[in-house]
PDB file of N, CA and C in Angstrom:
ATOM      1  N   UNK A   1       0.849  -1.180   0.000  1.00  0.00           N
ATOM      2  CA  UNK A   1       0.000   0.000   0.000  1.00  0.00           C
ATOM      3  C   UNK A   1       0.893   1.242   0.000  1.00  0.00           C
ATOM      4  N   UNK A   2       0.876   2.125  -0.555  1.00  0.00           N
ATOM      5  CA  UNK A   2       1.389   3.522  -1.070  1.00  0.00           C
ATOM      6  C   UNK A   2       0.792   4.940   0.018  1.00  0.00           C
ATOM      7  N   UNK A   3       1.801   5.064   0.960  1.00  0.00           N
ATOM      8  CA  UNK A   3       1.857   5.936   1.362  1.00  0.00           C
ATOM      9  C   UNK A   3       1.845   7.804   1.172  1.00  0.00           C
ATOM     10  N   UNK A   4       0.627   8.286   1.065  1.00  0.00           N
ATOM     11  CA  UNK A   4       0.290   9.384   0.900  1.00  0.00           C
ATOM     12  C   UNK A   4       0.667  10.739   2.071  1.00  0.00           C
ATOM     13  N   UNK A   5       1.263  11.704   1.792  1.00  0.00           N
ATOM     14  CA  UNK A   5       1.672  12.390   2.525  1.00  0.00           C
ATOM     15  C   UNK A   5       0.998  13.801   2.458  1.00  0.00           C
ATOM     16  N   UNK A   6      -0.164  13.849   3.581  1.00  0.00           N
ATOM     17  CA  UNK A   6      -1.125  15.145   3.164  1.00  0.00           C
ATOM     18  C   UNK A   6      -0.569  15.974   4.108  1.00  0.00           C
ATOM     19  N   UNK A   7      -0.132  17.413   3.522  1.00  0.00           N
ATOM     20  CA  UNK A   7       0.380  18.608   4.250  1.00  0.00           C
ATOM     21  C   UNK A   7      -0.362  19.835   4.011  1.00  0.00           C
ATOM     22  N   UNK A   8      -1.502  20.696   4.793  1.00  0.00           N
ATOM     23  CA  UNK A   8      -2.541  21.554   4.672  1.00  0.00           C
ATOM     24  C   UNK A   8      -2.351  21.568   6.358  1.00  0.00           C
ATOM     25  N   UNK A   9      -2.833  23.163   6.240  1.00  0.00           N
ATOM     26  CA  UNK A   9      -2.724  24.101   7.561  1.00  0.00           C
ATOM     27  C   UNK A   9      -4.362  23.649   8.039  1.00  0.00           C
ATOM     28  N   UNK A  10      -5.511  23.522   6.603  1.00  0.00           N
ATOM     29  CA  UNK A  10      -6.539  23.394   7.426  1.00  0.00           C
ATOM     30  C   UNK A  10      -6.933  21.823   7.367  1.00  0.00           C
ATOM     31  N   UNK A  11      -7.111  21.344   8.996  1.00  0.00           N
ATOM     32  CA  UNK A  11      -7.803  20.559   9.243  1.00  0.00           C
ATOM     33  C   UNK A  11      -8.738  19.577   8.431  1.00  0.00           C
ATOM     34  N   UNK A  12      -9.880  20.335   7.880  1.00  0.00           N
ATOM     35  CA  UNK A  12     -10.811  19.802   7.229  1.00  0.00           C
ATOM     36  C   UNK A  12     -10.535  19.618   5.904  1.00  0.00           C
ATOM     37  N   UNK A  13      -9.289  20.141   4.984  1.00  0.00           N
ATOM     38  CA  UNK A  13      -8.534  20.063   4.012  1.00  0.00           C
ATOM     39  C   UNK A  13      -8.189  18.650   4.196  1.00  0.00           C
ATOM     40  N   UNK A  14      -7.196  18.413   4.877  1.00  0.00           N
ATOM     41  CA  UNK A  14      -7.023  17.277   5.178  1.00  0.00           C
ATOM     42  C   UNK A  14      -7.649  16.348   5.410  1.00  0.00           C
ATOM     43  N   UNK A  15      -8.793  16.105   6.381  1.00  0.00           N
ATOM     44  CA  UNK A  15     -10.113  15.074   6.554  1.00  0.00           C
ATOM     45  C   UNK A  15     -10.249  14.340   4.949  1.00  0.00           C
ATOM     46  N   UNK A  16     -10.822  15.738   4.121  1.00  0.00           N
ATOM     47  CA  UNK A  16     -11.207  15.271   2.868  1.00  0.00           C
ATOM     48  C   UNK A  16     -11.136  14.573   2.025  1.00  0.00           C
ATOM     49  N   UNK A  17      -9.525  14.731   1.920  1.00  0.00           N
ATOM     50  CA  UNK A  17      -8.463  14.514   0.851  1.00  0.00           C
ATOM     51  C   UNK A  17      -8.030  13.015   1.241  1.00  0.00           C
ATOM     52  N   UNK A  18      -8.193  12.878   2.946  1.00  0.00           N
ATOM     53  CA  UNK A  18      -7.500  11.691   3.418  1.00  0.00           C
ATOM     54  C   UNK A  18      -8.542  10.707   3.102  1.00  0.00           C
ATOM     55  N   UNK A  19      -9.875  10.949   3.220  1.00  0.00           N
ATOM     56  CA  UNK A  19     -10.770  10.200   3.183  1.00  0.00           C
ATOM     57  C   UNK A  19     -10.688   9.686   2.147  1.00  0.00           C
ATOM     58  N   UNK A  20     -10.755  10.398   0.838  1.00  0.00           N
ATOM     59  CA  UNK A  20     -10.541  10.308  -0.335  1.00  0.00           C
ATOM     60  C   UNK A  20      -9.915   8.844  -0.601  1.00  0.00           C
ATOM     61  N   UNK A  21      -8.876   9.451  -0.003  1.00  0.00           N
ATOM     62  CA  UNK A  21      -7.358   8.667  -1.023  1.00  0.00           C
ATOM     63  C   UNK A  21      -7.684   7.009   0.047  1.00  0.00           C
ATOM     64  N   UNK A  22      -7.924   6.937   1.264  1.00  0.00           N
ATOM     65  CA  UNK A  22      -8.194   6.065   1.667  1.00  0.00           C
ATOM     66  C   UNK A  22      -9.181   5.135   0.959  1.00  0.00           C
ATOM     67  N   UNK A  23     -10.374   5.355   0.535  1.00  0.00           N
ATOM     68  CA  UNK A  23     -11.207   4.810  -0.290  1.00  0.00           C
ATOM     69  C   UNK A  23     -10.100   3.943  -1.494  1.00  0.00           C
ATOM     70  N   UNK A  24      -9.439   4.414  -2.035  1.00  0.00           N
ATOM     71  CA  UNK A  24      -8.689   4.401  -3.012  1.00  0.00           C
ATOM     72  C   UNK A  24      -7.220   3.271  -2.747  1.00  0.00           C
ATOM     73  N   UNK A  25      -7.324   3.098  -1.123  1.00  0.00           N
ATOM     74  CA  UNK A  25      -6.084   1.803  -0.616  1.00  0.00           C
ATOM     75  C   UNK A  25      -4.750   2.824  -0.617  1.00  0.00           C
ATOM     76  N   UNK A  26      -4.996   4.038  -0.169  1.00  0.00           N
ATOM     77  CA  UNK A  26      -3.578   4.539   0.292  1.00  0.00           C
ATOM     78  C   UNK A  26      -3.902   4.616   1.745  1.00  0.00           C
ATOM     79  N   UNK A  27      -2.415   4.573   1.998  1.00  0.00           N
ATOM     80  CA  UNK A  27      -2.144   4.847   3.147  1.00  0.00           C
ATOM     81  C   UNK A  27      -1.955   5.988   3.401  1.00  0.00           C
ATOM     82  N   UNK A  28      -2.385   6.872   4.553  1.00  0.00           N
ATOM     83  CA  UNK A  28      -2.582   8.493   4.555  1.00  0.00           C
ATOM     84  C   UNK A  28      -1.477   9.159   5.999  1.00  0.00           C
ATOM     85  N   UNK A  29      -0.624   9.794   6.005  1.00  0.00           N
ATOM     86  CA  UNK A  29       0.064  10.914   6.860  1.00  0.00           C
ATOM     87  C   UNK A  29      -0.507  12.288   6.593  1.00  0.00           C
ATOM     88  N   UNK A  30      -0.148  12.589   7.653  1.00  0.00           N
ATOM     89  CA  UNK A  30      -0.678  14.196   7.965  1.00  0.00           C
ATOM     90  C   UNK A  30       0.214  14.927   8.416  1.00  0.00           C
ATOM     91  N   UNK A  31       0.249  16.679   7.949  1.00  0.00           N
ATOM     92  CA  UNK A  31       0.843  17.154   8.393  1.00  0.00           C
ATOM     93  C   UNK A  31       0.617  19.100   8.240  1.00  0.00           C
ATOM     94  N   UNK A  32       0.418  19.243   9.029  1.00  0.00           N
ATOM     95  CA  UNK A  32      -0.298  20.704   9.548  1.00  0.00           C
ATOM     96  C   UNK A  32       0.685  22.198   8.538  1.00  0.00           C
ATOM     97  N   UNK A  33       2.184  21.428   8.336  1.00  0.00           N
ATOM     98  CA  UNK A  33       2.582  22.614   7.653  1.00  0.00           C
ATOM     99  C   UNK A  33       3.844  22.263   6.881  1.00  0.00           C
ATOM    100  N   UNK A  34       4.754  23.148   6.255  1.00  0.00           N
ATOM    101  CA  UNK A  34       5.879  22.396   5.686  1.00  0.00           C
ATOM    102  C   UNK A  34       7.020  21.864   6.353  1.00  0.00           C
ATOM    103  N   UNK A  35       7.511  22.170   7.767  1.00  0.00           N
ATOM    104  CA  UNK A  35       8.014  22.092   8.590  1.00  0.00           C
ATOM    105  C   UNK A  35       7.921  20.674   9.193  1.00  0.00           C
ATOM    106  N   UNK A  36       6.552  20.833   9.883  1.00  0.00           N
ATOM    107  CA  UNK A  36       5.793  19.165  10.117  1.00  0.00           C
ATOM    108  C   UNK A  36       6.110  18.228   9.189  1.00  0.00           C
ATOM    109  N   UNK A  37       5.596  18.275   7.775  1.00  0.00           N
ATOM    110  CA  UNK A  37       5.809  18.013   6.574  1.00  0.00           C
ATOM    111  C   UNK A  37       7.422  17.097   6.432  1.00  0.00           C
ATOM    112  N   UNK A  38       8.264  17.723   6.760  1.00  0.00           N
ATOM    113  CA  UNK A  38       9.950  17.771   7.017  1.00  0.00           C
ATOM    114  C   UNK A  38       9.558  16.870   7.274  1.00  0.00           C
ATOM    115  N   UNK A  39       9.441  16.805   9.115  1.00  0.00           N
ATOM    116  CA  UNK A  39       9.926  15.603   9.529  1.00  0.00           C
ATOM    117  C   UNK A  39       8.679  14.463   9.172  1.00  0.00           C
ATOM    118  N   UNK A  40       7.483  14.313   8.998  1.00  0.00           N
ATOM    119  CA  UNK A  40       7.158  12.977   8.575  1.00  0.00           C
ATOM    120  C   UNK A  40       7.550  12.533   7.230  1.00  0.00           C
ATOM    121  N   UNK A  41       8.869  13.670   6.912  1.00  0.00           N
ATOM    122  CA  UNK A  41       9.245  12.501   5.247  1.00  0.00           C
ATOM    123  C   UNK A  41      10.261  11.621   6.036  1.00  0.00           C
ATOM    124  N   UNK A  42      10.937  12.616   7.099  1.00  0.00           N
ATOM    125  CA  UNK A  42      12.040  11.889   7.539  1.00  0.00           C
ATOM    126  C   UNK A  42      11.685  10.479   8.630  1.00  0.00           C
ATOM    127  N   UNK A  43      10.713   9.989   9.336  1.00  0.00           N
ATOM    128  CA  UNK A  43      10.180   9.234   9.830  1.00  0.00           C
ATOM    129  C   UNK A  43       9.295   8.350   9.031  1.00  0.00           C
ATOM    130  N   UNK A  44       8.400   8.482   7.996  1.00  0.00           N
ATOM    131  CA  UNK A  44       7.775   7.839   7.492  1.00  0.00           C
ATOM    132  C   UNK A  44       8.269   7.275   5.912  1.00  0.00           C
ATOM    133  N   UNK A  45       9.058   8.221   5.586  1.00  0.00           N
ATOM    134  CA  UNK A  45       9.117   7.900   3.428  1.00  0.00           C
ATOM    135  C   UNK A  45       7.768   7.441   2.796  1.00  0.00           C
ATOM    136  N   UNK A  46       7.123   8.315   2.901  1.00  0.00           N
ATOM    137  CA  UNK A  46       5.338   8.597   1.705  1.00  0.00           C
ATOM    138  C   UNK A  46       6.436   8.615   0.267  1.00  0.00           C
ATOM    139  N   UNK A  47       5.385   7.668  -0.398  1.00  0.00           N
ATOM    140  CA  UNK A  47       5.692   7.844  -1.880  1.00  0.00           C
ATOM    141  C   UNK A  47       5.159   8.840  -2.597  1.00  0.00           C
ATOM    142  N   UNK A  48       4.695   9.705  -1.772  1.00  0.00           N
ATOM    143  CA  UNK A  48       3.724  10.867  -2.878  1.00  0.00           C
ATOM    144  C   UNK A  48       3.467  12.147  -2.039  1.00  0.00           C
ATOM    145  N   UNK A  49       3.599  13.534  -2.384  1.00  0.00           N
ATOM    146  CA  UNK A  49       3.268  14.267  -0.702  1.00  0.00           C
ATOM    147  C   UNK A  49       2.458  15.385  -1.652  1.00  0.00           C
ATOM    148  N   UNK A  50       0.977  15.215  -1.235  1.00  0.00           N
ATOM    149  CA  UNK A  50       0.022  16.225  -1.686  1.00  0.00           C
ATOM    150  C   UNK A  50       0.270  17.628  -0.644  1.00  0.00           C
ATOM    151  N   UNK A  51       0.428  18.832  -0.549  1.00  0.00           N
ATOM    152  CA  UNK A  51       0.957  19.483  -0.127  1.00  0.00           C
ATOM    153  C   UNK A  51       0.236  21.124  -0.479  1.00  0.00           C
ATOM    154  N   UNK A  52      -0.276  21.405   0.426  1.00  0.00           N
ATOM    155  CA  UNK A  52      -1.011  23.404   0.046  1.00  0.00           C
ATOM    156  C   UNK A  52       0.454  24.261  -0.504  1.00  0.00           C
ATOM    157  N   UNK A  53      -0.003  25.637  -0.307  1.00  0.00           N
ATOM    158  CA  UNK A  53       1.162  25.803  -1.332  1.00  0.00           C
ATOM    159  C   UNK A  53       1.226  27.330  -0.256  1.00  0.00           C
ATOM    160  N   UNK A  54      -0.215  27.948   0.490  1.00  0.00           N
ATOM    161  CA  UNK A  54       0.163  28.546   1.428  1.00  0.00           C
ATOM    162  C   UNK A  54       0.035  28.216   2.998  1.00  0.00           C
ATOM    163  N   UNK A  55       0.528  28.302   4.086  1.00  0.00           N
ATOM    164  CA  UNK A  55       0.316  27.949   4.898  1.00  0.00           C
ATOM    165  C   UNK A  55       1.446  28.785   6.099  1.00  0.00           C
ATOM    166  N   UNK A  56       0.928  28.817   7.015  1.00  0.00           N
ATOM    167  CA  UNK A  56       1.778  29.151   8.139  1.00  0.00           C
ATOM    168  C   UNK A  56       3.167  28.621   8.191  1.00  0.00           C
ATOM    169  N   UNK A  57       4.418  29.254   9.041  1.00  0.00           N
ATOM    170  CA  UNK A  57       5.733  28.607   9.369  1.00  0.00           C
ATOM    171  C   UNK A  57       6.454  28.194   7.921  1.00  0.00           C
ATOM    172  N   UNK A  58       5.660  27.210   7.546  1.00  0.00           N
ATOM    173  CA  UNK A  58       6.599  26.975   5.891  1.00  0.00           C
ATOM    174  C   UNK A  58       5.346  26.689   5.112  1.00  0.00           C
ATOM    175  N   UNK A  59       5.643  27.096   3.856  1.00  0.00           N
ATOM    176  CA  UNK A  59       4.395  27.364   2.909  1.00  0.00           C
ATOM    177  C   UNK A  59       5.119  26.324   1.776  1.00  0.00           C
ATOM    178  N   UNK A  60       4.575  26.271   1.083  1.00  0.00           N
ATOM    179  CA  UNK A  60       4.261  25.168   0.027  1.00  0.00           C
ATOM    180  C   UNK A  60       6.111  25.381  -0.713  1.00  0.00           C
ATOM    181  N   UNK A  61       6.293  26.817  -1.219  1.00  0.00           N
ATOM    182  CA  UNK A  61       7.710  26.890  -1.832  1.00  0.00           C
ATOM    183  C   UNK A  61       8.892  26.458  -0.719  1.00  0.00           C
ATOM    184  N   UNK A  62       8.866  27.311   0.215  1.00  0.00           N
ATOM    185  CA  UNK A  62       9.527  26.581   1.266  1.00  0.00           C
ATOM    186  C   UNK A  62      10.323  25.199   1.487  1.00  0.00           C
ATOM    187  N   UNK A  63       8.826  24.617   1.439  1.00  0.00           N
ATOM    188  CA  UNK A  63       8.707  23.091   1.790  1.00  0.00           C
ATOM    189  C   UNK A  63       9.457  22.632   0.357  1.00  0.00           C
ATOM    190  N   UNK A  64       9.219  22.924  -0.640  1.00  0.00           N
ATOM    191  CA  UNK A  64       9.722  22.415  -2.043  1.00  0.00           C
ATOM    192  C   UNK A  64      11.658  22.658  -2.460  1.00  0.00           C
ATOM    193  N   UNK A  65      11.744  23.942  -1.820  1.00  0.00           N
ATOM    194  CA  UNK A  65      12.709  24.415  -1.638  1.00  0.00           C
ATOM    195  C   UNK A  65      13.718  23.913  -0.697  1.00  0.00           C
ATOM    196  N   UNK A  66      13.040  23.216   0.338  1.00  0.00           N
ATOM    197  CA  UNK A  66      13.990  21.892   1.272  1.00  0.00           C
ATOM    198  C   UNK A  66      13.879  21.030   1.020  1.00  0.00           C
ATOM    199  N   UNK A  67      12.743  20.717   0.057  1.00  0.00           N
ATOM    200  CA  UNK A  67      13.489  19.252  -0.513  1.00  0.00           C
ATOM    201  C   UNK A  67      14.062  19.157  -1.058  1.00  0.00           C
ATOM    202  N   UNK A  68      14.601  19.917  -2.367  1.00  0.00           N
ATOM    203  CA  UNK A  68      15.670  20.155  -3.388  1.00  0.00           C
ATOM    204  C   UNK A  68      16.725  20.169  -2.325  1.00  0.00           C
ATOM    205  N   UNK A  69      17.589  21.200  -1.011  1.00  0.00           N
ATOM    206  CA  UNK A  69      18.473  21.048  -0.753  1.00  0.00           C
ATOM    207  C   UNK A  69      18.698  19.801   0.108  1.00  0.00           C
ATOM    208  N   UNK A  70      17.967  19.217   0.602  1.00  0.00           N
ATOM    209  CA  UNK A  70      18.017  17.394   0.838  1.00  0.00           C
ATOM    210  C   UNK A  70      17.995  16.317  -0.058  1.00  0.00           C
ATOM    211  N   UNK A  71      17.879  16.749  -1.350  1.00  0.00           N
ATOM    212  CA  UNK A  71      18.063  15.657  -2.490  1.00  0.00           C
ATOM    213  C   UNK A  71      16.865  14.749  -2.368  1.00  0.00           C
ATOM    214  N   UNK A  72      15.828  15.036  -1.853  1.00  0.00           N
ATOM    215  CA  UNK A  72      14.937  14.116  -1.494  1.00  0.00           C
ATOM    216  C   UNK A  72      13.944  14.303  -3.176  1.00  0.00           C
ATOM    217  N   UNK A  73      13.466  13.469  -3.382  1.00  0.00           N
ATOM    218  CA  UNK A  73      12.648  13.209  -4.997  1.00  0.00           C
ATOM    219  C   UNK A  73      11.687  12.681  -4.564  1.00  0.00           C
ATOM    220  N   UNK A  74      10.910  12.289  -3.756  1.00  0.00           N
ATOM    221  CA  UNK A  74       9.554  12.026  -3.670  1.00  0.00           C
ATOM    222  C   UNK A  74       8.362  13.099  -4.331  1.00  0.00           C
ATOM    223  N   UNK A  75       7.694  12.235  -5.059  1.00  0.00           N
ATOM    224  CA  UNK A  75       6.405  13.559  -5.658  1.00  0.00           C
ATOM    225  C   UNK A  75       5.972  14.339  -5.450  1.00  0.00           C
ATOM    226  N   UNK A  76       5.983  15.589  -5.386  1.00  0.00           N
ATOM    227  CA  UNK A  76       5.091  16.752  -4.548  1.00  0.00           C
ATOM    228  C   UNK A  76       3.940  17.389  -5.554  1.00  0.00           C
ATOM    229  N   UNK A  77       2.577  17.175  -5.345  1.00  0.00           N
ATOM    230  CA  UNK A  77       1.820  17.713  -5.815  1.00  0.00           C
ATOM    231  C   UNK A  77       1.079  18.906  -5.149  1.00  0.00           C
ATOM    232  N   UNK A  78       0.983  19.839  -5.714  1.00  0.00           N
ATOM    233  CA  UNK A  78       0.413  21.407  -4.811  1.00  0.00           C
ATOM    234  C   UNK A  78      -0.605  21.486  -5.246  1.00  0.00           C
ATOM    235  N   UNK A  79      -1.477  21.486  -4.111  1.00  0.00           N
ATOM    236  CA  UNK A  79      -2.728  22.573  -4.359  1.00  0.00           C
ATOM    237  C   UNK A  79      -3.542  23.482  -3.839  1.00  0.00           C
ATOM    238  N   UNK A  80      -3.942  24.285  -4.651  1.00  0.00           N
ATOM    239  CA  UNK A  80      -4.016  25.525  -4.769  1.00  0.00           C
ATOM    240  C   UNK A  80      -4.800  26.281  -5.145  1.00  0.00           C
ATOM    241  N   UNK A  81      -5.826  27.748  -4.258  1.00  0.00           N
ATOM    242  CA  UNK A  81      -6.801  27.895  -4.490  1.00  0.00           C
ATOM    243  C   UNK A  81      -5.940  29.449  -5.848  1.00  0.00           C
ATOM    244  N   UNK A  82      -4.849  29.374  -5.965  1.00  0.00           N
ATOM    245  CA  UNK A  82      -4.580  30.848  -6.737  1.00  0.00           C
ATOM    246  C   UNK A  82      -4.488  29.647  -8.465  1.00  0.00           C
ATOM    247  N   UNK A  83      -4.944  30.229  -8.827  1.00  0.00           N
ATOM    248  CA  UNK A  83      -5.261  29.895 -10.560  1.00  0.00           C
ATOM    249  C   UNK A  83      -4.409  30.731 -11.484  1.00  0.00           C
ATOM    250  N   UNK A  84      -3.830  31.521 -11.258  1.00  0.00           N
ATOM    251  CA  UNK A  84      -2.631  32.149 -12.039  1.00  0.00           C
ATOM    252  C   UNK A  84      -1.467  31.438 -12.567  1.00  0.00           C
ATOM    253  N   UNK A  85      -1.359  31.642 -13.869  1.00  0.00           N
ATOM    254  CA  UNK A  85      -0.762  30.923 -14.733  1.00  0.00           C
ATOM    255  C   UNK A  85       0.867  30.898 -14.569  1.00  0.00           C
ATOM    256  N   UNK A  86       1.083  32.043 -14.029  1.00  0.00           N
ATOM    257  CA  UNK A  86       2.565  32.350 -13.322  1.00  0.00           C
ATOM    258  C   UNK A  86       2.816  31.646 -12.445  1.00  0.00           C
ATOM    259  N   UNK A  87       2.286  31.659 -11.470  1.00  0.00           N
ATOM    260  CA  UNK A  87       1.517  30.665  -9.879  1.00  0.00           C
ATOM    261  C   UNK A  87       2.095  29.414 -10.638  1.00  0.00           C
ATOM    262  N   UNK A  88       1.128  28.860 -10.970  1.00  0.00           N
ATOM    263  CA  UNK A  88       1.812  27.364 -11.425  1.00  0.00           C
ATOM    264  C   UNK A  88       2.718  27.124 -12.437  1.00  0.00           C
ATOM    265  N   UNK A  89       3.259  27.844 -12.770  1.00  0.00           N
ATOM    266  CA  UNK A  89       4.760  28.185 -13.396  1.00  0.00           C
ATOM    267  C   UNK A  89       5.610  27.896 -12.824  1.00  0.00           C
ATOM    268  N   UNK A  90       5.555  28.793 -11.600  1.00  0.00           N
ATOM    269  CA  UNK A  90       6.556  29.147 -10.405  1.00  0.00           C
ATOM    270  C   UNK A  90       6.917  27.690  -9.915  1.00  0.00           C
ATOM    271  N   UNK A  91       5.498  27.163  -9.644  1.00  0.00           N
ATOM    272  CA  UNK A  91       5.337  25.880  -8.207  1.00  0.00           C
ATOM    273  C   UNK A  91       6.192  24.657  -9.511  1.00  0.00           C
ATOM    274  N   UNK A  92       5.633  24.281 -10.584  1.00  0.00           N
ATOM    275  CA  UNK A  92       6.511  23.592 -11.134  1.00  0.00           C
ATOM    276  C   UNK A  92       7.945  24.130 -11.203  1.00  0.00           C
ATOM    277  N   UNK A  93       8.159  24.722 -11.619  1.00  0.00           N
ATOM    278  CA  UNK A  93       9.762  24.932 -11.998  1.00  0.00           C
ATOM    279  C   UNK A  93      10.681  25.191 -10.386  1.00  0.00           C
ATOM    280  N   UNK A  94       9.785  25.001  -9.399  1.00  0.00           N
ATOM    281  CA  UNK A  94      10.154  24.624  -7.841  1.00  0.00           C
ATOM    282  C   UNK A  94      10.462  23.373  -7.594  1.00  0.00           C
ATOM    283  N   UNK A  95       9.828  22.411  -8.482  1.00  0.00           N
ATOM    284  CA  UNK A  95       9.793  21.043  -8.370  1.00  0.00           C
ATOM    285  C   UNK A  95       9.131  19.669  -8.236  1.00  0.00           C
ATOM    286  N   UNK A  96       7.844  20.557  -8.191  1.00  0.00           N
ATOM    287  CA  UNK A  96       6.509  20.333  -8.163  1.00  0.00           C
ATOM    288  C   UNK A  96       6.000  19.500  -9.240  1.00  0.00           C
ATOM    289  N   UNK A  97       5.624  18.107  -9.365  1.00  0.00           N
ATOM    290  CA  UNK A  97       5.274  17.256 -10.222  1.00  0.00           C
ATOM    291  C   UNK A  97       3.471  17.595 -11.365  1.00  0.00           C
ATOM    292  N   UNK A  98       2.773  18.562 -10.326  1.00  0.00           N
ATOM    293  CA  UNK A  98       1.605  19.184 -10.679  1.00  0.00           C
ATOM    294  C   UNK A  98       0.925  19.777  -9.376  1.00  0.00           C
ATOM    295  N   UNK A  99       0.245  20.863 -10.676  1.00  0.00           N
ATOM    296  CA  UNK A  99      -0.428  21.537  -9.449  1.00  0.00           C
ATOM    297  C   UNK A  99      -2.461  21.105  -9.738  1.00  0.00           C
ATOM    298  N   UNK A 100      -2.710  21.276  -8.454  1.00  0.00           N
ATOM    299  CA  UNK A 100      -4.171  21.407  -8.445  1.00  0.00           C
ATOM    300  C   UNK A 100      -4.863  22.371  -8.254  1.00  0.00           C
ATOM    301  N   UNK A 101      -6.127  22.634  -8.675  1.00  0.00           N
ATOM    302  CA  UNK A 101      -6.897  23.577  -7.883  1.00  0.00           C
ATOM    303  C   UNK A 101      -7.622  23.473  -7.111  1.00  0.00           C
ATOM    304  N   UNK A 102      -7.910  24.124  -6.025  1.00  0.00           N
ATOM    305  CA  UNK A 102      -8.596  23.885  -5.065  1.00  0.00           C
ATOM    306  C   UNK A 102     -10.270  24.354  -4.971  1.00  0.00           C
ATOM    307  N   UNK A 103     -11.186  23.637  -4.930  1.00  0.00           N
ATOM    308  CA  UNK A 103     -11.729  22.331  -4.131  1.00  0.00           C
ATOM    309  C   UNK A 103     -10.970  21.426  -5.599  1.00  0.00           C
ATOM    310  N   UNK A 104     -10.237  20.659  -5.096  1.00  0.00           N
ATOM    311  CA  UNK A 104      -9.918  19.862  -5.801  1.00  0.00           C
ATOM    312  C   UNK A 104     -10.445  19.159  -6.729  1.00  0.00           C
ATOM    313  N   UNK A 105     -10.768  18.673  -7.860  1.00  0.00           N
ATOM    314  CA  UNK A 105     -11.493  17.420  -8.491  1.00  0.00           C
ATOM    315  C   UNK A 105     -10.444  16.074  -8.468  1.00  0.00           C
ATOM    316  N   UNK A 106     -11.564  14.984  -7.624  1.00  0.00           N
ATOM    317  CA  UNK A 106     -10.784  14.411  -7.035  1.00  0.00           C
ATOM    318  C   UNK A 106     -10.122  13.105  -8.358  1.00  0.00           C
ATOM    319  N   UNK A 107     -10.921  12.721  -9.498  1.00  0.00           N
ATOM    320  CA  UNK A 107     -10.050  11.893 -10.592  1.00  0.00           C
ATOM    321  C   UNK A 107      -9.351  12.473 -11.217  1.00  0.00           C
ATOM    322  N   UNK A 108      -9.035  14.102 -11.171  1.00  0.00           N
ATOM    323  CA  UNK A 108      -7.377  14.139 -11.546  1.00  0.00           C
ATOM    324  C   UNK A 108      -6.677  14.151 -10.567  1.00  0.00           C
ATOM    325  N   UNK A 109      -7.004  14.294  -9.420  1.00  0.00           N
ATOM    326  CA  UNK A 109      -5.731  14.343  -8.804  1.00  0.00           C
ATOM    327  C   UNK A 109      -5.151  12.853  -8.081  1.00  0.00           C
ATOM    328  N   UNK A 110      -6.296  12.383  -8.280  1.00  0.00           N
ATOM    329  CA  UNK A 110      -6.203  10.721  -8.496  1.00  0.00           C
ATOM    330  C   UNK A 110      -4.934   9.916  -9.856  1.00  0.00           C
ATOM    331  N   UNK A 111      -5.736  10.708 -10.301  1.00  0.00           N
ATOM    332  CA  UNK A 111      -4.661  10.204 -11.821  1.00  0.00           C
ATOM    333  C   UNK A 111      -3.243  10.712 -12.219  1.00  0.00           C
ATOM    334  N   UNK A 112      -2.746  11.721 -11.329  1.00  0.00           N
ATOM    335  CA  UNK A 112      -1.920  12.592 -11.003  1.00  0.00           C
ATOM    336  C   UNK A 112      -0.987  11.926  -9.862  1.00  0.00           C
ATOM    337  N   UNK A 113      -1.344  11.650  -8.863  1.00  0.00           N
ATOM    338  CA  UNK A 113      -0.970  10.971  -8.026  1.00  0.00           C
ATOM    339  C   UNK A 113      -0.209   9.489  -8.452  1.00  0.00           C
ATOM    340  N   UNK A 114      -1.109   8.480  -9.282  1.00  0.00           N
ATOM    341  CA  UNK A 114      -0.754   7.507  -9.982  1.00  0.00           C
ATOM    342  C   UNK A 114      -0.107   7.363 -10.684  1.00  0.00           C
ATOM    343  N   UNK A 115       0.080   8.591 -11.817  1.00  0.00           N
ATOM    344  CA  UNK A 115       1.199   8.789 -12.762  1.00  0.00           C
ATOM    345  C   UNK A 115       2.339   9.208 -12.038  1.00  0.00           C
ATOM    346  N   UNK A 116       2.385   9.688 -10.819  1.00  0.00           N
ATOM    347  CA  UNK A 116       3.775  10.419  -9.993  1.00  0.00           C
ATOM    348  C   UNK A 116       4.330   9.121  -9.056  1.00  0.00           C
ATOM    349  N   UNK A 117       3.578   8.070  -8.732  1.00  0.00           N
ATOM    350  CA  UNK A 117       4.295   7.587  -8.159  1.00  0.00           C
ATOM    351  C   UNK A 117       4.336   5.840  -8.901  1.00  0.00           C
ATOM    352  N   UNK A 118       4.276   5.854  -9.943  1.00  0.00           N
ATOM    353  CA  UNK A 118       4.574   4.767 -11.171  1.00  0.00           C
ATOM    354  C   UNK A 118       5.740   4.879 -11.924  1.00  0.00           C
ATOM    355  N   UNK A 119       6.106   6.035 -11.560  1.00  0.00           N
ATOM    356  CA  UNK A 119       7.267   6.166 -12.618  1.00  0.00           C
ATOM    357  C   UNK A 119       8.524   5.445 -12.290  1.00  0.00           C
TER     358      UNK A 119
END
């Protein structure tokens, strides 16, 4: 089973998404911000880390931005209620495998998820 790594400041963001992916036979982590985020890559190794892009303490670039200087390559998918074409410019060329929009639709980011951690 494929370990999912959900990182969102809000609560009920998380509920959602976890519920979701559970239906679906992942296994689900949580984590309140990018910081948090840190250490359950370093305790757990999720094959996939769905991840907000703003948030308190460390925000989505941040978080993307320490994984590059840890060499760490696990999938990071962002999502995101800003729809600007720059915006997800930015978040990919950060390192970011795809971005979403937020309220999410949940069979792409299903199918997104699957293609990121098949490769």
């Amino acid at each position: 089973m494929k370990k999912i790594l959900i990182i969102d400041d809000s609560k009920f963001t998380r509920l959602n998404l976890s519920n979701f992916l559970k239906q679906h036979n992942y296994e689900i982590l949580e984590a309140e911000n990018g910081i948090a985020g840190l250490k359950a890559i370093q305790e757990q190794e999720p094959d996939c880390i769905i991840s907000d892009l703003l948030m308190p303490e460390m925000d989505g670039y941040g978080f993307l931005e320490n994984l590059k200087k840890q060499n760490i390559t696990i999938p990071v998918i962002i999502i995101t209620a800003d729809i600007q074409e720059t915006t997800k410019n930015k978040i990919i060329q950060s390192g970011a495998v795809g971005v979403i929009n937020k309220p999410p639709k949940y069979p792409d980011l299903l199918r997104l998820i699957e293609t990121s951690t098949n490769q």
